[in-house]
PDB file of N, CA and C in Angstrom:
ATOM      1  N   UNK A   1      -3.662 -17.260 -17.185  1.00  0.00           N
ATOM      2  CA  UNK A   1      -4.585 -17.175 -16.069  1.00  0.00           C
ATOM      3  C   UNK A   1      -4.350 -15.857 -15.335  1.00  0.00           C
ATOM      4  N   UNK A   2      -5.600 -14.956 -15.245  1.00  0.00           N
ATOM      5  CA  UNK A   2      -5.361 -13.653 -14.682  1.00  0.00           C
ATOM      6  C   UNK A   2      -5.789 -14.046 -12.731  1.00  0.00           C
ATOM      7  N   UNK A   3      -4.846 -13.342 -12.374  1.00  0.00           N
ATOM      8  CA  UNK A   3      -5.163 -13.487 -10.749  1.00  0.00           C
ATOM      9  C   UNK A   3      -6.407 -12.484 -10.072  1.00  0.00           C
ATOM     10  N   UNK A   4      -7.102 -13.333  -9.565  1.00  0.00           N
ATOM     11  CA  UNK A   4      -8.022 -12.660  -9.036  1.00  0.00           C
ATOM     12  C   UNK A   4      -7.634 -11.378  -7.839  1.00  0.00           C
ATOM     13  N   UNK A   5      -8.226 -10.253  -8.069  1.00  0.00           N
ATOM     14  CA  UNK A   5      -7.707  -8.731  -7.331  1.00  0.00           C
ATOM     15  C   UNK A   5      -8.158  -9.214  -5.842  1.00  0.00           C
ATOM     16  N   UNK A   6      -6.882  -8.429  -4.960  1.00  0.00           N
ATOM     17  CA  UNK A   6      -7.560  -8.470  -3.915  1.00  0.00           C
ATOM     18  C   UNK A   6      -7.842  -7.314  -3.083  1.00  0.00           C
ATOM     19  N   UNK A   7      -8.850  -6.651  -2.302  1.00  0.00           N
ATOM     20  CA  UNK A   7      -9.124  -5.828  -2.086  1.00  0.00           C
ATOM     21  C   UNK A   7      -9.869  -5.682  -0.631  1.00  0.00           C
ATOM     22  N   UNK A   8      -8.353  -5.085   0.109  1.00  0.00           N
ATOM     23  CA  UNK A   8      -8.664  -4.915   1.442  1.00  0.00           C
ATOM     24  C   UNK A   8      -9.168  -3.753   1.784  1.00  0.00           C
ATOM     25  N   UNK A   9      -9.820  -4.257   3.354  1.00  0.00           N
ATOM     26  CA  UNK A   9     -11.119  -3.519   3.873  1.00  0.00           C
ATOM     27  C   UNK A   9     -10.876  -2.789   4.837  1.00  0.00           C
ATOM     28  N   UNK A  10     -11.272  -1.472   5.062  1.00  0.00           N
ATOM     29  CA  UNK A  10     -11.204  -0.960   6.493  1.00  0.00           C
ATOM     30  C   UNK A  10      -8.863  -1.227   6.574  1.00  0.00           C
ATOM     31  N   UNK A  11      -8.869  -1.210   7.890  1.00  0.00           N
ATOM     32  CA  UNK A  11      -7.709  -1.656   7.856  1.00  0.00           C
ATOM     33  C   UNK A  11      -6.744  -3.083   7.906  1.00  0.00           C
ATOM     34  N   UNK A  12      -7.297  -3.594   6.966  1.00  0.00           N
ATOM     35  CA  UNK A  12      -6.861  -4.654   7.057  1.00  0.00           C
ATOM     36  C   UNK A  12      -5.591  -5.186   6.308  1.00  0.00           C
ATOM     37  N   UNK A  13      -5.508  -4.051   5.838  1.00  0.00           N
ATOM     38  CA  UNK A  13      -3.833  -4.310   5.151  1.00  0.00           C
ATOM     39  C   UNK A  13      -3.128  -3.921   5.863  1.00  0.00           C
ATOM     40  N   UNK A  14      -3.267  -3.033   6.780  1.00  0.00           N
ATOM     41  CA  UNK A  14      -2.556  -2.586   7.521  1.00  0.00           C
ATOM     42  C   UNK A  14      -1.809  -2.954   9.031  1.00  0.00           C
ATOM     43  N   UNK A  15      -3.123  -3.773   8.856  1.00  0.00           N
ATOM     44  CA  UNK A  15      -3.073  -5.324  10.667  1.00  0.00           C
ATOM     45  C   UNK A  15      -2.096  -6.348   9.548  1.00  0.00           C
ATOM     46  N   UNK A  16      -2.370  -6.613   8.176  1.00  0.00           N
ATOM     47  CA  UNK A  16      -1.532  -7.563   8.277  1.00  0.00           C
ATOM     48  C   UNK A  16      -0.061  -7.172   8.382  1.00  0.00           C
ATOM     49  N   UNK A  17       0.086  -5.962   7.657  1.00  0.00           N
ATOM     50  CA  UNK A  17       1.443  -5.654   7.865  1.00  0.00           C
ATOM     51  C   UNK A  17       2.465  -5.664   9.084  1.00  0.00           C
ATOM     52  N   UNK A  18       1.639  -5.545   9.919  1.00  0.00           N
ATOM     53  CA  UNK A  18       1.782  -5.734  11.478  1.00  0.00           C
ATOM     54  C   UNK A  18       2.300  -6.865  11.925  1.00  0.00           C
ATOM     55  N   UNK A  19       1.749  -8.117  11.748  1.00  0.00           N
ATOM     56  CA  UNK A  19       1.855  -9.202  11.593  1.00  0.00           C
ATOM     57  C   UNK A  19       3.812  -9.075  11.632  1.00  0.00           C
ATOM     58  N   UNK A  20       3.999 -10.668  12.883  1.00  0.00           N
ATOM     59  CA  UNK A  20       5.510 -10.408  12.253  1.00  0.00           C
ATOM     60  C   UNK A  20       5.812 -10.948  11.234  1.00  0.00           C
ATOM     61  N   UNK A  21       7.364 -11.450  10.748  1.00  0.00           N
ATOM     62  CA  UNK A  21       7.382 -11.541   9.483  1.00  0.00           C
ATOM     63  C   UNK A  21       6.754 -12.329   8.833  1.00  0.00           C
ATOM     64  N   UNK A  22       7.301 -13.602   9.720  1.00  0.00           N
ATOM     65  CA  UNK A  22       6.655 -15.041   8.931  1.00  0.00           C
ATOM     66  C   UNK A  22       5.326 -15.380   8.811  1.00  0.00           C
ATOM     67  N   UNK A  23       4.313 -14.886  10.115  1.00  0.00           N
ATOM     68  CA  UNK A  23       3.135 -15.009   9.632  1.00  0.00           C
ATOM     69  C   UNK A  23       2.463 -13.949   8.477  1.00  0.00           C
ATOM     70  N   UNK A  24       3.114 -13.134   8.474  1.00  0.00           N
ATOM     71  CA  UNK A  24       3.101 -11.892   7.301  1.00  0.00           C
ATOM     72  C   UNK A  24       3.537 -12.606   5.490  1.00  0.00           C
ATOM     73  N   UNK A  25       4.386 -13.150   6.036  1.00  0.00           N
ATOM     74  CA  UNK A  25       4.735 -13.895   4.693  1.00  0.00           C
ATOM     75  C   UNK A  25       3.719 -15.222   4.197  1.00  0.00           C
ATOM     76  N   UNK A  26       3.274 -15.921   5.614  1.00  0.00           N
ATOM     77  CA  UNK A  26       1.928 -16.607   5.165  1.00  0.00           C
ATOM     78  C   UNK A  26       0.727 -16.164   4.882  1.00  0.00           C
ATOM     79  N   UNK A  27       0.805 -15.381   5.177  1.00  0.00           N
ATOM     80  CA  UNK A  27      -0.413 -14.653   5.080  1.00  0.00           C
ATOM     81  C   UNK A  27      -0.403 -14.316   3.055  1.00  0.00           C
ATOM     82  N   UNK A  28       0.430 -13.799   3.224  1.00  0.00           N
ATOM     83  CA  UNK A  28       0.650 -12.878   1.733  1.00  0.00           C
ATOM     84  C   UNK A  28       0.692 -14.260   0.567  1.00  0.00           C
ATOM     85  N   UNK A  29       1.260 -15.665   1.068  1.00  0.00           N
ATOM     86  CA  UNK A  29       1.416 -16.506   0.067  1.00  0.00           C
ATOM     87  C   UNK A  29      -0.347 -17.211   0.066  1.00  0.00           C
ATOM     88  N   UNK A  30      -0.585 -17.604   1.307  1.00  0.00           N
ATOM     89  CA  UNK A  30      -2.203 -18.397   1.102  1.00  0.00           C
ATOM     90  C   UNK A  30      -3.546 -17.368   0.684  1.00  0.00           C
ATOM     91  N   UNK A  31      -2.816 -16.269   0.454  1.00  0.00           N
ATOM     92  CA  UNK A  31      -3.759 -15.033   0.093  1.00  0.00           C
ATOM     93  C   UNK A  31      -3.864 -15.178  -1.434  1.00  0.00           C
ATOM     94  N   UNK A  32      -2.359 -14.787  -2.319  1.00  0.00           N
ATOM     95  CA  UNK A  32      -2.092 -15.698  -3.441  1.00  0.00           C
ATOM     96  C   UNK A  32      -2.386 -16.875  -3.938  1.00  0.00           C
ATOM     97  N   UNK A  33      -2.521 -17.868  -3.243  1.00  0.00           N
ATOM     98  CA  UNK A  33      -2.804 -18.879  -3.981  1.00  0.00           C
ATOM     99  C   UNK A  33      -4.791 -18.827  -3.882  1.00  0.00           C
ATOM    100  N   UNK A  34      -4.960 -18.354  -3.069  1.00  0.00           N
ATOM    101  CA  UNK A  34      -6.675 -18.047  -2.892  1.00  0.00           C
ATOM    102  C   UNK A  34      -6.910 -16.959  -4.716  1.00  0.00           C
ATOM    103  N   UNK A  35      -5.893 -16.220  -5.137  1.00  0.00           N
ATOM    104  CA  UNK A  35      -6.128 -15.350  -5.917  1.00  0.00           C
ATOM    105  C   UNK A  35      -6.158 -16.666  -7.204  1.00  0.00           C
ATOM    106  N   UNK A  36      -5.513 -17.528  -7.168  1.00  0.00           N
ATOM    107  CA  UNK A  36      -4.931 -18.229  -8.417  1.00  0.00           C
ATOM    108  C   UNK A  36      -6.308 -19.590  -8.723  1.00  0.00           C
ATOM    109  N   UNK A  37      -7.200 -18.954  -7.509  1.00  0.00           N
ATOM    110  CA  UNK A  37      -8.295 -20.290  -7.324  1.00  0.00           C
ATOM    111  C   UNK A  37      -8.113 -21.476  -6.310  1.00  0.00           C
ATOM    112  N   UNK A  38      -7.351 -21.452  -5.738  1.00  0.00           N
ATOM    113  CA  UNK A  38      -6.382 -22.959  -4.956  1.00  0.00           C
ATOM    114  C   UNK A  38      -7.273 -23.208  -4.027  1.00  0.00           C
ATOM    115  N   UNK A  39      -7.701 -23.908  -3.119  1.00  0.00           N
ATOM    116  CA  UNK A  39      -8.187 -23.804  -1.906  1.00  0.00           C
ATOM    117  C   UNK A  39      -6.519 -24.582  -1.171  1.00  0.00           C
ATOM    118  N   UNK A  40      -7.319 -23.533   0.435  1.00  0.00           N
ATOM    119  CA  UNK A  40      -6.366 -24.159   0.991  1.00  0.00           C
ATOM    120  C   UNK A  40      -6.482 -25.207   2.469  1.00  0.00           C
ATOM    121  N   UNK A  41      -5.089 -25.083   2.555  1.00  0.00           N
ATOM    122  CA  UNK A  41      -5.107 -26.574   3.813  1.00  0.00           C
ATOM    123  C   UNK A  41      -6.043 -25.838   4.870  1.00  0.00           C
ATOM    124  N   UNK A  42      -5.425 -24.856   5.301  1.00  0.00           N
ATOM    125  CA  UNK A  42      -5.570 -24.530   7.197  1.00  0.00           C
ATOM    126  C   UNK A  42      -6.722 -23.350   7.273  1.00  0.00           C
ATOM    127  N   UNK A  43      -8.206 -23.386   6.683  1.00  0.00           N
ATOM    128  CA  UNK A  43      -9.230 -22.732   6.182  1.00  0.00           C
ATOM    129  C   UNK A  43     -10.227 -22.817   6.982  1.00  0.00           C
ATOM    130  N   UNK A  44     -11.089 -21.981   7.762  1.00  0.00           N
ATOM    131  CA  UNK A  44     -12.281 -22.688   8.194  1.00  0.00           C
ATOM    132  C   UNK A  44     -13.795 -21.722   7.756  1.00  0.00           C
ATOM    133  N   UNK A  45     -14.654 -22.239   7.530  1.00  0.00           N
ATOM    134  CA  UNK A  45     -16.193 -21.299   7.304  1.00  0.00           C
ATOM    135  C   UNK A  45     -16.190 -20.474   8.529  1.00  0.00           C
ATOM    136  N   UNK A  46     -16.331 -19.070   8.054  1.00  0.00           N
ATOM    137  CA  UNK A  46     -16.921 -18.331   9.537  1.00  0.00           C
ATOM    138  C   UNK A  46     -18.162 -17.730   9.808  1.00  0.00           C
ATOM    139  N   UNK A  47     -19.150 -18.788   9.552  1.00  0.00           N
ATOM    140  CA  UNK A  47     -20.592 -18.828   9.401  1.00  0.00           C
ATOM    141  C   UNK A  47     -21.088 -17.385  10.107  1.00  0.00           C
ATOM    142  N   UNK A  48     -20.136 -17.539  11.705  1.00  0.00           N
ATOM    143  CA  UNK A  48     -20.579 -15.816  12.472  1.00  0.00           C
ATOM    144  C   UNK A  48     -20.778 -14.760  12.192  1.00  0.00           C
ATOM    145  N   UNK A  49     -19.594 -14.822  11.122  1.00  0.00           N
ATOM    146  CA  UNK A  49     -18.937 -13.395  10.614  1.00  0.00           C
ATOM    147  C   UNK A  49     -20.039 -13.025   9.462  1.00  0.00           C
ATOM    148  N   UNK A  50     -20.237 -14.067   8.498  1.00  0.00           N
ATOM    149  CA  UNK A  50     -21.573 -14.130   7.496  1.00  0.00           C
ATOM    150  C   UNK A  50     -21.210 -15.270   6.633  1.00  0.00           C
ATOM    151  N   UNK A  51     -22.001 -15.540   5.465  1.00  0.00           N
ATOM    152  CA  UNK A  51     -22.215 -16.571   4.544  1.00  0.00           C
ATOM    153  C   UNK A  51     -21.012 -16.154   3.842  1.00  0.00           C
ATOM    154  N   UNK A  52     -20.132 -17.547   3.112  1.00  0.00           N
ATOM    155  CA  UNK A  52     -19.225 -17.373   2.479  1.00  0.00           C
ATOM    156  C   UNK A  52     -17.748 -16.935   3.046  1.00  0.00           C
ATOM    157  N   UNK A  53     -17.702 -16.420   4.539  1.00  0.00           N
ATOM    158  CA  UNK A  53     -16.307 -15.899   4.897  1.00  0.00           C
ATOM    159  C   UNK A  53     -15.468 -17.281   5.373  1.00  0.00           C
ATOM    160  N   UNK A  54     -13.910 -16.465   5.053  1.00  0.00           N
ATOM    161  CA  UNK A  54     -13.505 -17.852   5.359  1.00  0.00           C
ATOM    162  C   UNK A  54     -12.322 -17.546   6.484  1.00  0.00           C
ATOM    163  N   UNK A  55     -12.022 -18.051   7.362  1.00  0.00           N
ATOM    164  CA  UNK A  55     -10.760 -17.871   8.231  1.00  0.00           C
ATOM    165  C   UNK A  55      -9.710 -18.533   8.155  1.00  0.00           C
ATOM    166  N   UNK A  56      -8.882 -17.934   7.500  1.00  0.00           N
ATOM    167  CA  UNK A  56      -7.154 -18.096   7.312  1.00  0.00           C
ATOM    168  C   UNK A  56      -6.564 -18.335   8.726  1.00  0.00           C
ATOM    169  N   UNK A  57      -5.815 -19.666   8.679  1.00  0.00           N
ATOM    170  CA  UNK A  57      -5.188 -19.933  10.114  1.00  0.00           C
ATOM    171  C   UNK A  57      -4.214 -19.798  10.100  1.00  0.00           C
ATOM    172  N   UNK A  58      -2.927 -18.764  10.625  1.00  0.00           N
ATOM    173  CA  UNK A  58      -1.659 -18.894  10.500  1.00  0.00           C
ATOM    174  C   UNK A  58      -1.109 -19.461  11.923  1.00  0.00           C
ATOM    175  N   UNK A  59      -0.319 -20.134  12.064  1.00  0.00           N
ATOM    176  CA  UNK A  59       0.088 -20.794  12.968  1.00  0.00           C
ATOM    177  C   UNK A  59       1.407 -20.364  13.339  1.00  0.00           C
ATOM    178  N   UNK A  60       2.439 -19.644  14.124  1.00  0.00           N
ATOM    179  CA  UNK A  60       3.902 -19.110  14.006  1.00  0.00           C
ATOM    180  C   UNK A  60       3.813 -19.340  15.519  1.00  0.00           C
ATOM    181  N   UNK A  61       4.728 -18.923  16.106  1.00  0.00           N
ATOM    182  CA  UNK A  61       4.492 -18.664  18.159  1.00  0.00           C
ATOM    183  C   UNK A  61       3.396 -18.070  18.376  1.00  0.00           C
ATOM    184  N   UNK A  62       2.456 -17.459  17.601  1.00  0.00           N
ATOM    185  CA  UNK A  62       1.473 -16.989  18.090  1.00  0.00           C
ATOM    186  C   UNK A  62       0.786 -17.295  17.007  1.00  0.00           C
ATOM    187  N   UNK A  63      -0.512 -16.702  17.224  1.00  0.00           N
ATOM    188  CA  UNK A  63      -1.646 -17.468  16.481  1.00  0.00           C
ATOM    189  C   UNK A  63      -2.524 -15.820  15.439  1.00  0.00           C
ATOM    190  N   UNK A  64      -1.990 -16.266  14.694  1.00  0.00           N
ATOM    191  CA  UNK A  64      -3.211 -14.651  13.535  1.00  0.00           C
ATOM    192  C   UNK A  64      -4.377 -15.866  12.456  1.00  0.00           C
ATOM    193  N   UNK A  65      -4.962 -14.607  12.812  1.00  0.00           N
ATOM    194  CA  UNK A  65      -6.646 -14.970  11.818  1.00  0.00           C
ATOM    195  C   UNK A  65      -6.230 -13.790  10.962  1.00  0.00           C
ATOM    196  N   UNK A  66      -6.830 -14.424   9.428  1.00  0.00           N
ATOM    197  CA  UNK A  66      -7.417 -13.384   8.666  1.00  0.00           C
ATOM    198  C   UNK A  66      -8.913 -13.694   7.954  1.00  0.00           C
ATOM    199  N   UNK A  67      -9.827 -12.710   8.280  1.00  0.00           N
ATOM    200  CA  UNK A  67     -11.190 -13.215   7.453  1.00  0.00           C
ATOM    201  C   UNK A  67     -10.879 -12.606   6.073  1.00  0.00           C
ATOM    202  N   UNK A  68     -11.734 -13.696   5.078  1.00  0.00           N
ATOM    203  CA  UNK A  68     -11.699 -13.192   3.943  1.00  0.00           C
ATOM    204  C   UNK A  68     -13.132 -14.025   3.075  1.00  0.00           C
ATOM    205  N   UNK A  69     -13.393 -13.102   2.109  1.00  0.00           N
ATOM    206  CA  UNK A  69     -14.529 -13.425   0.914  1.00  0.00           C
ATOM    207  C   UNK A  69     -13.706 -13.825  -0.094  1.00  0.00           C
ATOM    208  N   UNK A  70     -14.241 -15.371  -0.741  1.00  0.00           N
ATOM    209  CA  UNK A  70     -13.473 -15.336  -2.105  1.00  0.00           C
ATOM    210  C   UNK A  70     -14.756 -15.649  -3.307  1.00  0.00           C
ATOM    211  N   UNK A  71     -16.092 -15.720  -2.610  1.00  0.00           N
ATOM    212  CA  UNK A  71     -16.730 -16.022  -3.276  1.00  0.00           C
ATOM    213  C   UNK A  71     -17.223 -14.866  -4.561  1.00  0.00           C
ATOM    214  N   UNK A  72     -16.989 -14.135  -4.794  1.00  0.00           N
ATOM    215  CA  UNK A  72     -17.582 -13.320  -5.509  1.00  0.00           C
ATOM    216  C   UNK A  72     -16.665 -13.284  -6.636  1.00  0.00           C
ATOM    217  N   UNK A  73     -16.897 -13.140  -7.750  1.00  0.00           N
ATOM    218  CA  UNK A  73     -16.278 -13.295  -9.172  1.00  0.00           C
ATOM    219  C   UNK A  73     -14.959 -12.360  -9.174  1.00  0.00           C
ATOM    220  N   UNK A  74     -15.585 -10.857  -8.772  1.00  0.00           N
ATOM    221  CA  UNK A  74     -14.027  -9.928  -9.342  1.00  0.00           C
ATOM    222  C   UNK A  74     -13.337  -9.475  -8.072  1.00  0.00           C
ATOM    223  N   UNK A  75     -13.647 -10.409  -7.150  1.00  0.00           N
ATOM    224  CA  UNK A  75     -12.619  -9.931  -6.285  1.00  0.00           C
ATOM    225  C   UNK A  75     -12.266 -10.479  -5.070  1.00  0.00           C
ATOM    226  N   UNK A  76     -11.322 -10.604  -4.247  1.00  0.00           N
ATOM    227  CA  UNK A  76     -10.973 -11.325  -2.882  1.00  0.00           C
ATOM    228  C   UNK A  76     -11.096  -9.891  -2.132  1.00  0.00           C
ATOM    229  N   UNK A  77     -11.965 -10.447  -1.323  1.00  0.00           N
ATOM    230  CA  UNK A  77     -12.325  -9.156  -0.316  1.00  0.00           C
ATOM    231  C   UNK A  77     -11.749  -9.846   0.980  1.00  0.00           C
ATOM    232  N   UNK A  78     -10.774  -9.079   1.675  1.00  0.00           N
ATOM    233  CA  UNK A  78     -10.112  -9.155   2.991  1.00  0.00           C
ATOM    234  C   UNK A  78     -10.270  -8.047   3.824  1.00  0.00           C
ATOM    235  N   UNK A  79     -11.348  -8.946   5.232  1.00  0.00           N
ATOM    236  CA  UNK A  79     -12.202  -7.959   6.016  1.00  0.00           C
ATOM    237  C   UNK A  79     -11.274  -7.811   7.444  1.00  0.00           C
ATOM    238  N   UNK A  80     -10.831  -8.393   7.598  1.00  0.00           N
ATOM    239  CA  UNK A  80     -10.216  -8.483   8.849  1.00  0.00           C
ATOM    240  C   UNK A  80      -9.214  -9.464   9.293  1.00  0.00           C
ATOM    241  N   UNK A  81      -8.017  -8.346   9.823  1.00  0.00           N
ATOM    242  CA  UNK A  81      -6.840  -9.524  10.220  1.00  0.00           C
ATOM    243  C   UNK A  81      -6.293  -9.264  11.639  1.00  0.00           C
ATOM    244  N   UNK A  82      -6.066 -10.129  11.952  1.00  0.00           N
ATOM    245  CA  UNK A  82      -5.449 -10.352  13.981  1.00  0.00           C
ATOM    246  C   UNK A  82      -4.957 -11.075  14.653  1.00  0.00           C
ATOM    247  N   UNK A  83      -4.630 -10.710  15.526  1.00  0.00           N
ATOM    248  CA  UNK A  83      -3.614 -11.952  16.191  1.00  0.00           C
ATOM    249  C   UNK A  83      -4.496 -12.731  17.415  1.00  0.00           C
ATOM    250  N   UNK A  84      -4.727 -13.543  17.132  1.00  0.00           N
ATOM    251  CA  UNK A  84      -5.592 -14.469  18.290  1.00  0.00           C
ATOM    252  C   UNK A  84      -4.936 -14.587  19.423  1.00  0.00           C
ATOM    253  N   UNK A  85      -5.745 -14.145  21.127  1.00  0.00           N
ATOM    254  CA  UNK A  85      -5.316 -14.433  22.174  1.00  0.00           C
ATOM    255  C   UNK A  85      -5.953 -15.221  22.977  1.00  0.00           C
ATOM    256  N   UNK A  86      -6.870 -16.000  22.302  1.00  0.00           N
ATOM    257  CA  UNK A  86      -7.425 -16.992  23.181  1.00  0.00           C
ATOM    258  C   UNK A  86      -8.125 -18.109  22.107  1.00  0.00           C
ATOM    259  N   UNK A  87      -8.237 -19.049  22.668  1.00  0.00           N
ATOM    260  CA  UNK A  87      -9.146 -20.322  21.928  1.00  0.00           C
ATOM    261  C   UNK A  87     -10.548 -19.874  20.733  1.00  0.00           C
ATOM    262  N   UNK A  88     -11.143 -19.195  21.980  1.00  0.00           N
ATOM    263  CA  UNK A  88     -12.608 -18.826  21.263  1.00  0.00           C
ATOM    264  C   UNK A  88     -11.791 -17.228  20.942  1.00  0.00           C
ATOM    265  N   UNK A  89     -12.183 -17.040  19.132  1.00  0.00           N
ATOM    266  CA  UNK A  89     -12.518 -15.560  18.618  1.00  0.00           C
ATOM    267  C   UNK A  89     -13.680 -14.473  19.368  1.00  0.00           C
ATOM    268  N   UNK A  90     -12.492 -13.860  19.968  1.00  0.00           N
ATOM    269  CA  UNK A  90     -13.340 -12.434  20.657  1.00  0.00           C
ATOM    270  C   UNK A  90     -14.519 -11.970  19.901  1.00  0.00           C
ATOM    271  N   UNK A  91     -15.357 -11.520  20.678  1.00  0.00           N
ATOM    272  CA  UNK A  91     -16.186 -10.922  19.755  1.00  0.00           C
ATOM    273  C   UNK A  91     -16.390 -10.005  18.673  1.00  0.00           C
ATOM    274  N   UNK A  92     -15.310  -8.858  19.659  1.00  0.00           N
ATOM    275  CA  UNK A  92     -15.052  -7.603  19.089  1.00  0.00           C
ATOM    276  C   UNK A  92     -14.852  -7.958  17.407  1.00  0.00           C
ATOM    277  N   UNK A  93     -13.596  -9.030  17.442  1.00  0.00           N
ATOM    278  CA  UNK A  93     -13.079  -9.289  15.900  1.00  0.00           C
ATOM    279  C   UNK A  93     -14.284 -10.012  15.493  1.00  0.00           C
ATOM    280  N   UNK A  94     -15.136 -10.761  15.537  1.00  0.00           N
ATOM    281  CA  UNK A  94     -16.583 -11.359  15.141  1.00  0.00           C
ATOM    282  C   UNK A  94     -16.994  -9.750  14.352  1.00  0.00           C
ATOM    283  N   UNK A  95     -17.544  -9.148  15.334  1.00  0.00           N
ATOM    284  CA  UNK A  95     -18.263  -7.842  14.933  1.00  0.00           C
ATOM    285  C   UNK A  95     -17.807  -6.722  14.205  1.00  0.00           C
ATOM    286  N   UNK A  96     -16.200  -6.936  13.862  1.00  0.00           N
ATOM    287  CA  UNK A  96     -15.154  -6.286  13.088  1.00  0.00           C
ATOM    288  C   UNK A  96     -15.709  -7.098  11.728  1.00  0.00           C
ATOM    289  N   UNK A  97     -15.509  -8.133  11.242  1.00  0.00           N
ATOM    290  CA  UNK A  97     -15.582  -8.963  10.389  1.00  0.00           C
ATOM    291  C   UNK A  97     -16.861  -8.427   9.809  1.00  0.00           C
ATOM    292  N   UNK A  98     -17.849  -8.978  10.541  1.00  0.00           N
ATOM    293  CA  UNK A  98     -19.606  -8.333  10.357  1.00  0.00           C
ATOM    294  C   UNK A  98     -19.936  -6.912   9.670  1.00  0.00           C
ATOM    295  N   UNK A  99     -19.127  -5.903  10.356  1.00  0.00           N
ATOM    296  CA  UNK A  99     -19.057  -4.883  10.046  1.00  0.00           C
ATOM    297  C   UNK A  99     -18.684  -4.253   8.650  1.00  0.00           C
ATOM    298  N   UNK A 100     -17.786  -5.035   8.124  1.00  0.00           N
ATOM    299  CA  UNK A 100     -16.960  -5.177   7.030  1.00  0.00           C
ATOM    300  C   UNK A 100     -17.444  -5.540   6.005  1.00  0.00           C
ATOM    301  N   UNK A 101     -18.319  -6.810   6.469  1.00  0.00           N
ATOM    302  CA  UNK A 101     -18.698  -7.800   5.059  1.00  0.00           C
ATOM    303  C   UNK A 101     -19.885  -6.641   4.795  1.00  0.00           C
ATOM    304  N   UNK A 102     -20.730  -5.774   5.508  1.00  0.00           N
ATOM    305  CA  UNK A 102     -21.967  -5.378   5.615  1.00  0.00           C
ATOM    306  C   UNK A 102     -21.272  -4.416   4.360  1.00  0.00           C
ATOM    307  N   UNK A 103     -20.166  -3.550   4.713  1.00  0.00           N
ATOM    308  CA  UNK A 103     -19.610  -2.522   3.716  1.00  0.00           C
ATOM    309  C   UNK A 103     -19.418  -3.367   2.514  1.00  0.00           C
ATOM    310  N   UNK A 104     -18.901  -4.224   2.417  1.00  0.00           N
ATOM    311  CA  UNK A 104     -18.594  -4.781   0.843  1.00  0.00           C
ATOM    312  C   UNK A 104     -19.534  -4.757   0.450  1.00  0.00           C
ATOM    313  N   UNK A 105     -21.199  -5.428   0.875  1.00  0.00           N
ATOM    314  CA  UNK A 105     -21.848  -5.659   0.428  1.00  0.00           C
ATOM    315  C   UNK A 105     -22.676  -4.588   0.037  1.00  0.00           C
ATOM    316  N   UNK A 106     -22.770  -3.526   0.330  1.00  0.00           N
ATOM    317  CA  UNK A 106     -23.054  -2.031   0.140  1.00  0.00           C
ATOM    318  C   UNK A 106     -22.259  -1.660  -1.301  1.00  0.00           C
ATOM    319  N   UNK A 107     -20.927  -1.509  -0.740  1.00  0.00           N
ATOM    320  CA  UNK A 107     -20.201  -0.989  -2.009  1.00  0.00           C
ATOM    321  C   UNK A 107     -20.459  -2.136  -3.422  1.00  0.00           C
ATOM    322  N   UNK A 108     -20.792  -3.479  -3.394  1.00  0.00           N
ATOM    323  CA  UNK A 108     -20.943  -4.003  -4.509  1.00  0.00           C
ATOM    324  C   UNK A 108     -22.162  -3.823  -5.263  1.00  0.00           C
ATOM    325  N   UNK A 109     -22.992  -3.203  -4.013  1.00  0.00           N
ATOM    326  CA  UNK A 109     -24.841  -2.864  -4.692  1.00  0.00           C
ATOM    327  C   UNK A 109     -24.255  -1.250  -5.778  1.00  0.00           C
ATOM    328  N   UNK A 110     -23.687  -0.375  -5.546  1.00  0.00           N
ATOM    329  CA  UNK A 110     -23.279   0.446  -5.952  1.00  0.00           C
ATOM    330  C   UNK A 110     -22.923   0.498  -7.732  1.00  0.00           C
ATOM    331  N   UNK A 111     -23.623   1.020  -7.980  1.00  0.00           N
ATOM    332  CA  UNK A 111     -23.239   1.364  -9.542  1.00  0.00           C
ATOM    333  C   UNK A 111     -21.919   1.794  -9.605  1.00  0.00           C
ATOM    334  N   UNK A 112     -21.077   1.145 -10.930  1.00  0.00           N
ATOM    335  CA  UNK A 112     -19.015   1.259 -10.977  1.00  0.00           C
ATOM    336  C   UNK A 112     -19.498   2.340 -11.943  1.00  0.00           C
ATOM    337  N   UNK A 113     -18.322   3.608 -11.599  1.00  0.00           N
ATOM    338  CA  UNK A 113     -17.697   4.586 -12.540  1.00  0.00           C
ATOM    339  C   UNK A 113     -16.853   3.855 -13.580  1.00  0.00           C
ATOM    340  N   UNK A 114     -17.364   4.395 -14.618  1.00  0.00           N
ATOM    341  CA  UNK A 114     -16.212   4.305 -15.733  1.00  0.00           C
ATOM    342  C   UNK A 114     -15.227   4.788 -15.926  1.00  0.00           C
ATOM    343  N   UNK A 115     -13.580   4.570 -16.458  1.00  0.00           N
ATOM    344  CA  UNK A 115     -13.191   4.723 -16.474  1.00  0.00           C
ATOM    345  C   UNK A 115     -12.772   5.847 -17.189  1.00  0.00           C
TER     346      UNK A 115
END
């Protein structure tokens, strides 16, 4: 079984890295098992953000989101990651997310170079 690629957006590898450890380390394992096909426990639709995104809940002393696409065949697209400071998702990160999925969906209309 080949693992599905994952392919972060804008900076979003870079927020997770941020992340402290342990939610960094959840992050990196429910990301994995999303690659292997799994669904997981702590998941929700983020209808806002667009069709198909999904929000990764990490739970540690503080609270991080990560949005992500798994619907598309060759790839896990990860649009946006953060640390939640309130109940309701800020907008800003709503319109971060939005912003993101709009680029994937651009770059997938795009004719691939060969190798």
């Amino acid at each position: 079984m080949s693992l599905k690629p994952v392919i972060w957006v804008g900076s979003s590898l870079d927020d997770v890295r941020a992340f402290p450890d342990v939610a960094r380390q959840r992050a990196g394992y429910n990301l994995h098992l999303v690659q292997l096909g799994l669904e997981l426990a702590d998941v929700k639709p983020m209808t806002s953000v667009g069709p198909g995104v999904l929000e990764l809940r990490i739970r540690t002393e503080r609270a991080h989101r990560v949005f992500y696409v798994a619907r598309f065949a060759e790839a896990i697209y990860v649009l946006h990651a953060f640390e939640k400071k309130s109940r309701k998702t800020a907008k800003s990160d709503i319109a971060r997310g939005q912003a993101r999925l709009r680029e994937v969906l651009v770059m997938r209309r795009l004719p691939r170079r060969k190798a």
